[in-house]
C-alpha atoms as a PDB file:
ATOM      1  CA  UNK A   1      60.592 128.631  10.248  1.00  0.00           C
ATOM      2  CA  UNK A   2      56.799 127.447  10.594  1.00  0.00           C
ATOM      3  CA  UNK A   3      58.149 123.925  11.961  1.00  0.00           C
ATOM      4  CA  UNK A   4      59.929 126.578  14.502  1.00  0.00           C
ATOM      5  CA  UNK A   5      56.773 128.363  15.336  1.00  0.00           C
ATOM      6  CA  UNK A   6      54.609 125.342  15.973  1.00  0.00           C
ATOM      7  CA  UNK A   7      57.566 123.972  18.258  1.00  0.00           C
ATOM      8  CA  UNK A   8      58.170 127.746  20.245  1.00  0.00           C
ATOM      9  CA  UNK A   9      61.562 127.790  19.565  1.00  0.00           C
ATOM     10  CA  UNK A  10      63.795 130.719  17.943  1.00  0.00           C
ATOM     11  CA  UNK A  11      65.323 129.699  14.614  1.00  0.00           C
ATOM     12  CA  UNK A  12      69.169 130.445  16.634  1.00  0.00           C
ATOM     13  CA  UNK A  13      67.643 127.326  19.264  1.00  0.00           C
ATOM     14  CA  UNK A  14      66.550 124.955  16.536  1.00  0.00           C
ATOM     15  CA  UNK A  15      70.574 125.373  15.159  1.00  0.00           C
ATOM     16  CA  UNK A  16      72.416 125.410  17.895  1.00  0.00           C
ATOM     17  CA  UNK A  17      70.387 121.992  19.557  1.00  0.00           C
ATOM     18  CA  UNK A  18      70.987 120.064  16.239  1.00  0.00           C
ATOM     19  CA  UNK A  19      74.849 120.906  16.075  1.00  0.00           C
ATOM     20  CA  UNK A  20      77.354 119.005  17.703  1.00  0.00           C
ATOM     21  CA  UNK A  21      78.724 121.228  20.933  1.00  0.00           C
ATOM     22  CA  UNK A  22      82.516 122.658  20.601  1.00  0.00           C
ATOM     23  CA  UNK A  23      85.041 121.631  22.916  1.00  0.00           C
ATOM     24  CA  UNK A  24      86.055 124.416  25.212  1.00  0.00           C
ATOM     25  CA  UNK A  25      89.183 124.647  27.093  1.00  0.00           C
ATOM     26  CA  UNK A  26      89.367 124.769  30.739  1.00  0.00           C
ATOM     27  CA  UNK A  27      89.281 128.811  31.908  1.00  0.00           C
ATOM     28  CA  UNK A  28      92.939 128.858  33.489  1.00  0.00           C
ATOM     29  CA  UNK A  29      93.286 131.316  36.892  1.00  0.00           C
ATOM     30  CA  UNK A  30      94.839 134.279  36.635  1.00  0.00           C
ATOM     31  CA  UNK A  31      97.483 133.433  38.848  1.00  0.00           C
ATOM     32  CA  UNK A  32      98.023 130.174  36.462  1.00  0.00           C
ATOM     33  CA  UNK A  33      98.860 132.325  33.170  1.00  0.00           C
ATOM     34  CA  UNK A  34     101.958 133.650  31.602  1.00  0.00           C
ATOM     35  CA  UNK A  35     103.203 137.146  32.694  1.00  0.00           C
ATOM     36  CA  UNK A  36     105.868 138.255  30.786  1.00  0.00           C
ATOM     37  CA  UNK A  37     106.726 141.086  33.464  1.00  0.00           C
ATOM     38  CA  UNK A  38     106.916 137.965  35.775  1.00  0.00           C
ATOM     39  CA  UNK A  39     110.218 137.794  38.022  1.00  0.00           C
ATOM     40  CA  UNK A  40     112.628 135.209  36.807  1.00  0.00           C
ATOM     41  CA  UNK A  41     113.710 132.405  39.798  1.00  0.00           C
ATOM     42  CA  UNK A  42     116.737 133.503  39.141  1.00  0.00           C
ATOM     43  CA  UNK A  43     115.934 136.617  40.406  1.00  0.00           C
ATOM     44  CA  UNK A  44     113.292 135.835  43.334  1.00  0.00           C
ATOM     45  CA  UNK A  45     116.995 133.692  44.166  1.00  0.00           C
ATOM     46  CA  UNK A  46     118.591 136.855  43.982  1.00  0.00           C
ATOM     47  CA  UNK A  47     116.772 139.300  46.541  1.00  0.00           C
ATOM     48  CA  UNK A  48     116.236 135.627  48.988  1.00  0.00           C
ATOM     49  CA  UNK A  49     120.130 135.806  48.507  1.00  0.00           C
ATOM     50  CA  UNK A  50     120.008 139.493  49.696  1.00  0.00           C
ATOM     51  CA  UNK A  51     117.420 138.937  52.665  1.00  0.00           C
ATOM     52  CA  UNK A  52     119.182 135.633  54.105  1.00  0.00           C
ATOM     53  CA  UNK A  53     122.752 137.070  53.918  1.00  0.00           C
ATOM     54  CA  UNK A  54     124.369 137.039  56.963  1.00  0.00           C
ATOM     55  CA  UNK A  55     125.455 141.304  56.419  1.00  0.00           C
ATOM     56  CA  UNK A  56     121.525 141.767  55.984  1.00  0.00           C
ATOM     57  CA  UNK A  57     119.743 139.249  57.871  1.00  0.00           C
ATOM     58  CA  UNK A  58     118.782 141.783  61.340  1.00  0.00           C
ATOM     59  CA  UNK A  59     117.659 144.410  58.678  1.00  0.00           C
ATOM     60  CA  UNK A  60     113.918 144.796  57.009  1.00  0.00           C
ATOM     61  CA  UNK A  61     113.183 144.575  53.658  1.00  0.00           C
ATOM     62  CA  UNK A  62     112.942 148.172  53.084  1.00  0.00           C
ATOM     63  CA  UNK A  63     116.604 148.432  54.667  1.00  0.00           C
ATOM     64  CA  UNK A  64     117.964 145.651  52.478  1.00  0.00           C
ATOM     65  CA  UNK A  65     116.518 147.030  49.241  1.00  0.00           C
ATOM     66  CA  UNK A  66     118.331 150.374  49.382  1.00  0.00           C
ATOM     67  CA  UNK A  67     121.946 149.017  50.656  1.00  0.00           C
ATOM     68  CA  UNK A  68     121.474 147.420  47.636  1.00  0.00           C
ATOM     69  CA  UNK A  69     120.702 149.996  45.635  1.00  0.00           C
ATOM     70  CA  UNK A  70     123.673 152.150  47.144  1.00  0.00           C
ATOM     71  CA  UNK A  71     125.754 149.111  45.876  1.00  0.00           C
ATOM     72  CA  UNK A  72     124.237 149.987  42.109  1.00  0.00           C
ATOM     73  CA  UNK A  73     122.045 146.243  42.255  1.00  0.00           C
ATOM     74  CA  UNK A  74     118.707 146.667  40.885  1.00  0.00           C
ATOM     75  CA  UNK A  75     117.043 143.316  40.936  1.00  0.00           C
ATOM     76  CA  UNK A  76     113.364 144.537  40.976  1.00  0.00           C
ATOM     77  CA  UNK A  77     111.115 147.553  42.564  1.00  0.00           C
ATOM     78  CA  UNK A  78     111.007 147.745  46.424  1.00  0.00           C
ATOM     79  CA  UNK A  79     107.597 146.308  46.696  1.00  0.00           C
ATOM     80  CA  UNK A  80     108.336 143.036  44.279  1.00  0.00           C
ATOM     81  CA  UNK A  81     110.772 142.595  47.063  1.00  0.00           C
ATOM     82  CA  UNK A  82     108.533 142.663  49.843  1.00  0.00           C
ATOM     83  CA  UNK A  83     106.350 140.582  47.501  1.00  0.00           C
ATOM     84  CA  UNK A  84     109.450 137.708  47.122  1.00  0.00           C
ATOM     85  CA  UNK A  85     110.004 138.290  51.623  1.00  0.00           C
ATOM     86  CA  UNK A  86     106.199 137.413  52.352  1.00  0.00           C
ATOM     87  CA  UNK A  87     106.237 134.129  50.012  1.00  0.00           C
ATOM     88  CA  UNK A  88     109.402 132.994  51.569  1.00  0.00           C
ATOM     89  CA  UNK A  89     108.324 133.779  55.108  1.00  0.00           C
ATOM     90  CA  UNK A  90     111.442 136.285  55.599  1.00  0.00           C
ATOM     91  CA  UNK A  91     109.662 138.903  56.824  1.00  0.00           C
ATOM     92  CA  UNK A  92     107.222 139.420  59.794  1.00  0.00           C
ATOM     93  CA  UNK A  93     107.231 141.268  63.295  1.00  0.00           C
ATOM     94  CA  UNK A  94     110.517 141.297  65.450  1.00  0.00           C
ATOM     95  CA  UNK A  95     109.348 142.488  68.974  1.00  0.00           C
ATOM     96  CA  UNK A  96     106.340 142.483  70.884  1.00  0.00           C
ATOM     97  CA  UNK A  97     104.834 145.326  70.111  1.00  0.00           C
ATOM     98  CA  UNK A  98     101.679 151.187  75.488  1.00  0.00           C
ATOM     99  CA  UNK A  99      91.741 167.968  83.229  1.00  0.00           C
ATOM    100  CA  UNK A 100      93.658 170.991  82.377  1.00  0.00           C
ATOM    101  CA  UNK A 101      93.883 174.585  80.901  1.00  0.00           C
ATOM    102  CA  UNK A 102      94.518 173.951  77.193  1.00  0.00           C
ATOM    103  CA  UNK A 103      98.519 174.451  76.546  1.00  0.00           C
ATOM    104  CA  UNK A 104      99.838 176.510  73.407  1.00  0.00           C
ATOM    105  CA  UNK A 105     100.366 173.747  70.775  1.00  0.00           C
ATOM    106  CA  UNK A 106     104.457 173.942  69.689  1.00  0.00           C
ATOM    107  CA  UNK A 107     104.505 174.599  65.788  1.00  0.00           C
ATOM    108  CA  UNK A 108     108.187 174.510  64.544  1.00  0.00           C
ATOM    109  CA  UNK A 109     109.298 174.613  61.099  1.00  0.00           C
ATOM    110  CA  UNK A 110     112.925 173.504  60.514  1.00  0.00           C
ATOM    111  CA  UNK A 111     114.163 173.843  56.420  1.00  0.00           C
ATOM    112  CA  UNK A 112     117.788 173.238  56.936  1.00  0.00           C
ATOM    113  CA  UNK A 113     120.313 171.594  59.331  1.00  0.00           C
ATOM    114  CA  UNK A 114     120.915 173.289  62.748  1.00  0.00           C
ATOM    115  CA  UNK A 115     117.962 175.150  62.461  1.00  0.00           C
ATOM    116  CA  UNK A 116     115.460 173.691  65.051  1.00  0.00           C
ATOM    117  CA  UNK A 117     116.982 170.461  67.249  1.00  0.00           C
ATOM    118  CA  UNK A 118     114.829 168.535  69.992  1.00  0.00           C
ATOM    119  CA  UNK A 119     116.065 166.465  72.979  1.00  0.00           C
ATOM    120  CA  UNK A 120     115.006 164.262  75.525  1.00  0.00           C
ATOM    121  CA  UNK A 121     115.803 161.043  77.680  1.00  0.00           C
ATOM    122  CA  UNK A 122     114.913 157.990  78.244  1.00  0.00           C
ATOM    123  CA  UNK A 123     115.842 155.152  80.395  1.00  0.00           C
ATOM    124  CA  UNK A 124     117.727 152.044  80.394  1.00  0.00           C
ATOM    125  CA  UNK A 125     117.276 148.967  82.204  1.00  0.00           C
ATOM    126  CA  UNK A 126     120.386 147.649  84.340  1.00  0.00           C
ATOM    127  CA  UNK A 127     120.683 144.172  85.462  1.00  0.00           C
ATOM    128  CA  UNK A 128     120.481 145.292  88.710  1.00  0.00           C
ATOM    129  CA  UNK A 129     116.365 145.905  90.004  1.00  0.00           C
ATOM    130  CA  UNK A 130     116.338 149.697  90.785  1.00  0.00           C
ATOM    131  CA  UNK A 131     119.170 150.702  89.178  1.00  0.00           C
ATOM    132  CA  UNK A 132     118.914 152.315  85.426  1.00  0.00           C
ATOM    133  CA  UNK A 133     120.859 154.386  83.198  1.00  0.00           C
ATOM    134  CA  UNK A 134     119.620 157.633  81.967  1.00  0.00           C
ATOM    135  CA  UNK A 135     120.345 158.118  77.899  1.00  0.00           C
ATOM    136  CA  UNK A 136     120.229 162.054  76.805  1.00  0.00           C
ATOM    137  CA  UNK A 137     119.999 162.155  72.870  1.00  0.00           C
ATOM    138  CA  UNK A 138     119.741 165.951  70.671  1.00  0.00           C
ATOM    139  CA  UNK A 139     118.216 165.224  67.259  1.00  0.00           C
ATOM    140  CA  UNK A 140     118.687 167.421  64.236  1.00  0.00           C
ATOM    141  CA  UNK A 141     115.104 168.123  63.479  1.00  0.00           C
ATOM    142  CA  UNK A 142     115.332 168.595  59.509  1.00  0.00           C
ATOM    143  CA  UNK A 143     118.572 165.738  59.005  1.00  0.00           C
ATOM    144  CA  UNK A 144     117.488 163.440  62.146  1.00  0.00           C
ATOM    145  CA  UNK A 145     121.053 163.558  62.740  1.00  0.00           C
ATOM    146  CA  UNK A 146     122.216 162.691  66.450  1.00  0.00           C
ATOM    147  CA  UNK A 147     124.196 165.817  67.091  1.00  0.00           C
ATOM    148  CA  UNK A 148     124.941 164.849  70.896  1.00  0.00           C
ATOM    149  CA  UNK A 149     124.343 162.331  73.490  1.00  0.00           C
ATOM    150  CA  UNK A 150     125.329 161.229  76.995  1.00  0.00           C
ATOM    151  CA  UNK A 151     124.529 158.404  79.345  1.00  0.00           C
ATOM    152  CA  UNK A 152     124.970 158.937  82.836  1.00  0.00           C
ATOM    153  CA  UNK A 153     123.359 157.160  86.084  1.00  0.00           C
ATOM    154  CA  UNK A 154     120.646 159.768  86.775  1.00  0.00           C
ATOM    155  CA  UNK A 155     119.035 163.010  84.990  1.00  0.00           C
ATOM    156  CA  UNK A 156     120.163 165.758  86.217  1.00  0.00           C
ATOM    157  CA  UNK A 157     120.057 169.253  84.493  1.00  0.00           C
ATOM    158  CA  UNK A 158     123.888 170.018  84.417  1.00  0.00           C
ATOM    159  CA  UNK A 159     125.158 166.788  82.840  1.00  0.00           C
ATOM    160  CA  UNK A 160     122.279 167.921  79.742  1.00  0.00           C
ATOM    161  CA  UNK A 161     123.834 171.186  79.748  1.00  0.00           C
ATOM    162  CA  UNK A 162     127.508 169.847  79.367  1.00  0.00           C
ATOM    163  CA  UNK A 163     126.071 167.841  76.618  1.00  0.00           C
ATOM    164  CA  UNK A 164     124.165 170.756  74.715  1.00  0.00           C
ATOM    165  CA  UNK A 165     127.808 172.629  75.058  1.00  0.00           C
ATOM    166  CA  UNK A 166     129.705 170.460  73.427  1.00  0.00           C
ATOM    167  CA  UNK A 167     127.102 169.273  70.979  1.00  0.00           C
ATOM    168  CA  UNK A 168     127.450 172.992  69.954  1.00  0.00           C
ATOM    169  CA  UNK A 169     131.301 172.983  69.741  1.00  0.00           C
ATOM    170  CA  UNK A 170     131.194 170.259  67.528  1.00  0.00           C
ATOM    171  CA  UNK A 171     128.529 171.435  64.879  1.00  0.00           C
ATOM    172  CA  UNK A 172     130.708 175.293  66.069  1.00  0.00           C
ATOM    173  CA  UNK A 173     126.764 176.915  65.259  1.00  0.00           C
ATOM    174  CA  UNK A 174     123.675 176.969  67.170  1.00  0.00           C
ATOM    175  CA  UNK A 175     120.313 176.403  66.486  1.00  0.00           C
ATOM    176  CA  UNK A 176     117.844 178.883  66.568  1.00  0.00           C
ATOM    177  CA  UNK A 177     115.615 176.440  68.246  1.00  0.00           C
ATOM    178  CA  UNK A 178     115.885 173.860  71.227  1.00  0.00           C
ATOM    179  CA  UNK A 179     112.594 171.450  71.584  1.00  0.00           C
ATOM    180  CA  UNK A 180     112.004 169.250  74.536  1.00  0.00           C
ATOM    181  CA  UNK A 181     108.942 168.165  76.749  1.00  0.00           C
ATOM    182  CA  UNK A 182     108.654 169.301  80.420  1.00  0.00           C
ATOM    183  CA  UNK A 183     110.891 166.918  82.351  1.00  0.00           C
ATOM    184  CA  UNK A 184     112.796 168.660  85.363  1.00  0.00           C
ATOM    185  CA  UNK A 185     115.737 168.689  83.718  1.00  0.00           C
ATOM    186  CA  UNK A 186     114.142 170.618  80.692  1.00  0.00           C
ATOM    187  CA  UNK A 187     112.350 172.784  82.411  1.00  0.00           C
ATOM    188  CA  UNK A 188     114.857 173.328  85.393  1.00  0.00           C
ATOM    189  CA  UNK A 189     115.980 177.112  86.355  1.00  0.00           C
ATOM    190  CA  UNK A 190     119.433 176.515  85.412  1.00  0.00           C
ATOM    191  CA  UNK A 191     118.354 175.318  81.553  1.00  0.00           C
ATOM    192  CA  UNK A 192     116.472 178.339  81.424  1.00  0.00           C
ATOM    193  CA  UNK A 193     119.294 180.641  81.829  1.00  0.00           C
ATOM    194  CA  UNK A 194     121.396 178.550  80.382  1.00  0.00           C
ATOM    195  CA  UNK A 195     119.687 179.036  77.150  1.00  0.00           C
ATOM    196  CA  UNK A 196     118.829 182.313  77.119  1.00  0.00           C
ATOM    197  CA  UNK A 197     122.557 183.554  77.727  1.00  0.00           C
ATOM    198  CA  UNK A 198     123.412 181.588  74.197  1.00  0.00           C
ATOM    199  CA  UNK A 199     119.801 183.138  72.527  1.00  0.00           C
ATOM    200  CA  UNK A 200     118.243 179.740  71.864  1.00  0.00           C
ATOM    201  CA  UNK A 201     114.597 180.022  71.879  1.00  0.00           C
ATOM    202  CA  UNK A 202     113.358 177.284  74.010  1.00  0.00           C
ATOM    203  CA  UNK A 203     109.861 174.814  72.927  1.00  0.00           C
ATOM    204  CA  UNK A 204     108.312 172.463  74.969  1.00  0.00           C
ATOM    205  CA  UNK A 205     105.716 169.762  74.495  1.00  0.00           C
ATOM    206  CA  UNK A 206     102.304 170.018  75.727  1.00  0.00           C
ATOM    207  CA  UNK A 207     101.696 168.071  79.096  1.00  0.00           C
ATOM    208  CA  UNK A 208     100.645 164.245  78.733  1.00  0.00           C
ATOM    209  CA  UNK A 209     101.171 164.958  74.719  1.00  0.00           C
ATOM    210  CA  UNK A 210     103.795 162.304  73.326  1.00  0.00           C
ATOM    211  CA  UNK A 211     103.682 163.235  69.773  1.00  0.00           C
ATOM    212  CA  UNK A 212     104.669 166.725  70.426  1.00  0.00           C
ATOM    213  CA  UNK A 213     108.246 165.592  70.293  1.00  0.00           C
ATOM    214  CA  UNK A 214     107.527 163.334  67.852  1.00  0.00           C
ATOM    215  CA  UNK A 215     111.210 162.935  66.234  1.00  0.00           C
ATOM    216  CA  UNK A 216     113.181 162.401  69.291  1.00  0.00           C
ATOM    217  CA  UNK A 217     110.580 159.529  70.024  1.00  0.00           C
ATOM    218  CA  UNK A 218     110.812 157.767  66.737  1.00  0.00           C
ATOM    219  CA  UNK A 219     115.042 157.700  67.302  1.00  0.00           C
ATOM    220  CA  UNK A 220     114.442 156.294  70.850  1.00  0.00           C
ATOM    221  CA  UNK A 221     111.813 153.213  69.323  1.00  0.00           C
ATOM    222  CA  UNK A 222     114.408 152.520  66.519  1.00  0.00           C
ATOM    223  CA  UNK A 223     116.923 152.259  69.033  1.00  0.00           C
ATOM    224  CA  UNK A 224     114.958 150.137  71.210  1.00  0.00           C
ATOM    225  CA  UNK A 225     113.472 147.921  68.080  1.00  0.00           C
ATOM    226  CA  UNK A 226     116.908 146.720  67.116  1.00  0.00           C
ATOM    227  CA  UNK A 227     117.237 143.093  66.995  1.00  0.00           C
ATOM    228  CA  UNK A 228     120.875 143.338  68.996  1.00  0.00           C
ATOM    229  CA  UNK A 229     119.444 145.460  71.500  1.00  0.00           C
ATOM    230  CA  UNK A 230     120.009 144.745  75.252  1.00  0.00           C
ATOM    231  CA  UNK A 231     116.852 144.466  77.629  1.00  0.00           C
ATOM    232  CA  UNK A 232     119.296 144.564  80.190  1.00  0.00           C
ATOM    233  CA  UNK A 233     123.010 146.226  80.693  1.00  0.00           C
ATOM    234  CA  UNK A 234     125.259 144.925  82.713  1.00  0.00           C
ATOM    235  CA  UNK A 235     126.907 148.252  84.080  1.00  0.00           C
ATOM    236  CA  UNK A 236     127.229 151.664  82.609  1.00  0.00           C
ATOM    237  CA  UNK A 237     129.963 151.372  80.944  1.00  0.00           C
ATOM    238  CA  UNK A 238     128.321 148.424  78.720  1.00  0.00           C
ATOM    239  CA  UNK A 239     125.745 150.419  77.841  1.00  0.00           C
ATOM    240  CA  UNK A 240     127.997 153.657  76.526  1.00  0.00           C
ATOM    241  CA  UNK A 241     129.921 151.065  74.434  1.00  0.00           C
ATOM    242  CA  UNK A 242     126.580 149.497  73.005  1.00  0.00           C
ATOM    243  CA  UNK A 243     124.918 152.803  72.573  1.00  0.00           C
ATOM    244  CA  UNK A 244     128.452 154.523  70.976  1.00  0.00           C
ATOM    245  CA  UNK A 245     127.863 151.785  68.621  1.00  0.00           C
ATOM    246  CA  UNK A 246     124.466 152.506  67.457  1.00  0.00           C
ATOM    247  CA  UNK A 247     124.837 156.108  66.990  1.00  0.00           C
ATOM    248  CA  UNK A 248     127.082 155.603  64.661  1.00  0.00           C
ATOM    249  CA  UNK A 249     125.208 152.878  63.110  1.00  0.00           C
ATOM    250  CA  UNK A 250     122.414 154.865  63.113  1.00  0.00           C
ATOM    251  CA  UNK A 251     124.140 158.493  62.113  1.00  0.00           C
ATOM    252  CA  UNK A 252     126.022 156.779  59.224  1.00  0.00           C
ATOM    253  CA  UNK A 253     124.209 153.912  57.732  1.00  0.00           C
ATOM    254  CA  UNK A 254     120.677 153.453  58.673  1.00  0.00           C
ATOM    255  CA  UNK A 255     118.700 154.510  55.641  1.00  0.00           C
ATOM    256  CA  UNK A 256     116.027 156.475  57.720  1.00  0.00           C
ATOM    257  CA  UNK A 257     112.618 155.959  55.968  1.00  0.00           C
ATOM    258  CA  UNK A 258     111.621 160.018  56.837  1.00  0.00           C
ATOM    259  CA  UNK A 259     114.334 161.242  54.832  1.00  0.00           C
ATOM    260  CA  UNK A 260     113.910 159.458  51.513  1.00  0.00           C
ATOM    261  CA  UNK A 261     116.090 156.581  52.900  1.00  0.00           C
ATOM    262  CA  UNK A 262     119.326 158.632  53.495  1.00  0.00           C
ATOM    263  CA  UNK A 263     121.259 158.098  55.869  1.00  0.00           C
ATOM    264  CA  UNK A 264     121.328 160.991  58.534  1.00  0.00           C
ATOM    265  CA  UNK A 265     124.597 162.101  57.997  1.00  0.00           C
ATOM    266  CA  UNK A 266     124.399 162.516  54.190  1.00  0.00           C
ATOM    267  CA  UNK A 267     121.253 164.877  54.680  1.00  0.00           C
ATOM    268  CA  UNK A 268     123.111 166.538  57.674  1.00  0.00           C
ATOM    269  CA  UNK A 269     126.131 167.894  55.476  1.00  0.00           C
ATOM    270  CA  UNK A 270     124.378 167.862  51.764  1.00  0.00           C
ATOM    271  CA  UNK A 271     126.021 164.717  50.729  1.00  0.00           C
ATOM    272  CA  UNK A 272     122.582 162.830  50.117  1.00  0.00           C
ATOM    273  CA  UNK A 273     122.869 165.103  45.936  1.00  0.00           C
ATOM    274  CA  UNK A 274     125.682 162.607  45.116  1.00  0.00           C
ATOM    275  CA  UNK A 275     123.971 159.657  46.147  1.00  0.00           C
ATOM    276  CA  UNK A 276     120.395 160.809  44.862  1.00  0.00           C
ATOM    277  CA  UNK A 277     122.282 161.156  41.354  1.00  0.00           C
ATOM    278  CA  UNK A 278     124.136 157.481  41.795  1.00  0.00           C
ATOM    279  CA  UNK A 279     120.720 155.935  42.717  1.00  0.00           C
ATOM    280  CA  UNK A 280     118.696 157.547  39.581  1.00  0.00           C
ATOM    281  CA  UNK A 281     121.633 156.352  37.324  1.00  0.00           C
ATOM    282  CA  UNK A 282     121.117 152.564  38.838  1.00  0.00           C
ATOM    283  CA  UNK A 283     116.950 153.218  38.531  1.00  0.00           C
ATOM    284  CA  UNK A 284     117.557 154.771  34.813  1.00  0.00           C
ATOM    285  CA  UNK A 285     119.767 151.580  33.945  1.00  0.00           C
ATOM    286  CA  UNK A 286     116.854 149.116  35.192  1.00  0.00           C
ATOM    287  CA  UNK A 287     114.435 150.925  33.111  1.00  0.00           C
ATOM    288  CA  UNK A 288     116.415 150.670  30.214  1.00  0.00           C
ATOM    289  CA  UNK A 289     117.479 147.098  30.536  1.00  0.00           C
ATOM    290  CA  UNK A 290     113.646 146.283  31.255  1.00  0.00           C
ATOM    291  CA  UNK A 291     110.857 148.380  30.445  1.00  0.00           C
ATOM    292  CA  UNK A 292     108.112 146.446  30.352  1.00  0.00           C
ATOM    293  CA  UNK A 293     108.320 145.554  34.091  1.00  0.00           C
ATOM    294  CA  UNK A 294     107.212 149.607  34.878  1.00  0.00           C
ATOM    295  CA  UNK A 295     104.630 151.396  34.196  1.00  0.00           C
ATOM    296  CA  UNK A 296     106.817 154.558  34.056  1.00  0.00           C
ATOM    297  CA  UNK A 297     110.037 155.192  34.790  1.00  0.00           C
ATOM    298  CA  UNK A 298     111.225 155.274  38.967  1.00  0.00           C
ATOM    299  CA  UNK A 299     113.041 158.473  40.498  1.00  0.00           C
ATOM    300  CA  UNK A 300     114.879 158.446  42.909  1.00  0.00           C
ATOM    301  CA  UNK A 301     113.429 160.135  46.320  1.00  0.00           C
ATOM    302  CA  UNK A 302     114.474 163.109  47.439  1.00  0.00           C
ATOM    303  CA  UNK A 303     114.465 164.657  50.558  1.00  0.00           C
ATOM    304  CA  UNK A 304     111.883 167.157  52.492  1.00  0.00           C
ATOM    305  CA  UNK A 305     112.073 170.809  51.863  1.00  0.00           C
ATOM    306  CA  UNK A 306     110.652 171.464  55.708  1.00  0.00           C
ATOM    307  CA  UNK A 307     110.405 169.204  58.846  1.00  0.00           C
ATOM    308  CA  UNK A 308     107.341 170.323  60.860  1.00  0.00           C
ATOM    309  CA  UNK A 309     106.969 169.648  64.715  1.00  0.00           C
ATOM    310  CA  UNK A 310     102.441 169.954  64.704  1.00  0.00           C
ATOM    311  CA  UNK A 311     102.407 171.835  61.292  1.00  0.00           C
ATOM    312  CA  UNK A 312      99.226 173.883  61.630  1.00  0.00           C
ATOM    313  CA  UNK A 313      97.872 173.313  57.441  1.00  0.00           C
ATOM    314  CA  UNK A 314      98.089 169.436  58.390  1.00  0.00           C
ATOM    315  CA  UNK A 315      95.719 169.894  61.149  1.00  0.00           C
ATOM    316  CA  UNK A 316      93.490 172.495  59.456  1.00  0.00           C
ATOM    317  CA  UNK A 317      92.842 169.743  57.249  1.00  0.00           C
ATOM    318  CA  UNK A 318      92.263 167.309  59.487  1.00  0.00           C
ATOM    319  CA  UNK A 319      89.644 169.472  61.537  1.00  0.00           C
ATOM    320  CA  UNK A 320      88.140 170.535  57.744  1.00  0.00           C
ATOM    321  CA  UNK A 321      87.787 166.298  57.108  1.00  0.00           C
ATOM    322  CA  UNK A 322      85.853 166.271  60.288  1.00  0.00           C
ATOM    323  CA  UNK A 323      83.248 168.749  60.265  1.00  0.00           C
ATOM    324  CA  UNK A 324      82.330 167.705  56.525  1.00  0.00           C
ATOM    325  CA  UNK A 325      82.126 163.840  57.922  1.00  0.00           C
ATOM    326  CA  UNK A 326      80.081 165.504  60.540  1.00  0.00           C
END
């Protein structure tokens, strides 16, 4: 201790400089060391197998993971699969990705099918410069469930009235609302009466507002995002058979990401229960089989209890966020 006090040196120094050092091991990355919750390459394989094959290849990962959960395959939780897509380069973008008086703001509330639809139209191209085809769609605001549609040459106010009538004979109810934006076939004299003899309240959009309508948009850009769809039909009747084909595509097996990934259809007429109980039965089997890969146990989604077109607590919120950022 004295020999320590003449040197300036701590007893602990004088130790540790006479003894020999210890071999340390290299510190190994995180990325480098064992994780037992780790997929298998068996089953990275497995969902590759799922993304490649030729029935899913045109769908997105989300898409993929739930036919295969309607088939009762659980390979791993919807995000290791996205994981597994972005190593293997299988996922990625498919397309190229565009004053006045204030106007009453439409706030509609829709908590069961056939309560509140929307429609509107939108255009598409023809081969021939100038010359387009006009698509009319009615959406089931609460299901998203294409109720009606027509595709004629031109918009024009009777041939959406012949397709409101017999979207009603099919569904044989009415809704209590019909929500649009203010195109001239909408907004036309004849509508107007037309409507109001059957007691549908009408709703339309704010001018120059898109996301007033914001369901019958979202149908139209899934439409148009599909990986088979035409930029360019060669006559009309091309285009009815290509767009009869999507709607029931899209009606019957498109797992709509809104609506807990149920198809339309099966929220439209109640059958999404069934299929809620089959997936939780598939989800409770994974848990059981592997624990350790979840940090609690998955449910199943369900589905919306309301469907808001601008629901007025959302934006009080939004305008409360502000003025405190303010």
């Amino acid at each position: 201790m004295a020999a320590c006090r003449l040197m300036g040196i701590s007893r602990a120094t004088r130790y540790r400089r006479g003894a020999p050092p210890r071999a340390r091991k290299a510190p190994v990355p995180q990325k480098e060391r064992p994780q037992p919750a780790a997929l298998t390459e068996q089953e990275r394989a497995r969902i590759e197998a799922f993304l490649i094959d030729e029935e899913y290849a045109d769908l997105s990962v989300s898409q993929v993971f739930y036919r295969a959960l309607d088939k009762g395959v659980y390979i791993a939780s919807e995000s290791s699969w996205h994981r597994v897509a972005r190593a293997g380069k299988l996922n990625g973008d498919r397309r190229a990705l565009a004053t006045h008086k204030p106007s009453v703001i439409p706030e509609l509330c829709a908590s069961r099918p056939n309560q509140v639809w929307s429609w509107d139209i939108t255009v598409l191209r023809s081969v021939d410069r100038g010359r387009n085809f006009r698509l009319y769609v009615i959406l089931d605001v609460f299901s998203r469930y294409v109720v009606g549609w027509r595709l004629e040459p031109n918009e024009r106010t009777f041939e959406a009235i012949d397709m409101i009538t017999d979207a009603l004979a099919r569904e044989q109810t009415k809704p209590e609302v019909l929500h649009a934006d203010r195109g001239s076939a909408m907004t036309s004299i004849d509508m107007n009466r037309f409507l109001a003899k059957l007691g549908i309240t009408q709703s339309h959009s704010r001018p120059r507002v898109s996301n007033d309508n914001p369901f019958s948009e979202a149908q139209f850009k899934t439409m148009k995002y599909v990986l088979d769809y035409p930029r360019h039909f060669n006559d009309i009747e091309h285009a009815r058979d290509w767009t009869t084909g999507f709607i029931n595509s899209y009606n019957t097996e498109h797992r709509h990401s809104g609506i807990g990934y149920y198809t339309p259809e099966s929220v439209h007429n109640g059958s999404w229960l069934a299929l809620r109980q089959q997936r939780q039965a598939v989800l409770d089997a994974a848990w059981a089989a592997h624990p350790q890969r979840h940090r609690q146990r998955s449910r199943a989604h369900t589905i919306h209890t309301e469907s808001w077109i601008n629901n007025p607590q959302q934006r009080a919120d939004r305008l409360e966020k502000l003025s405190q950022t303010g």
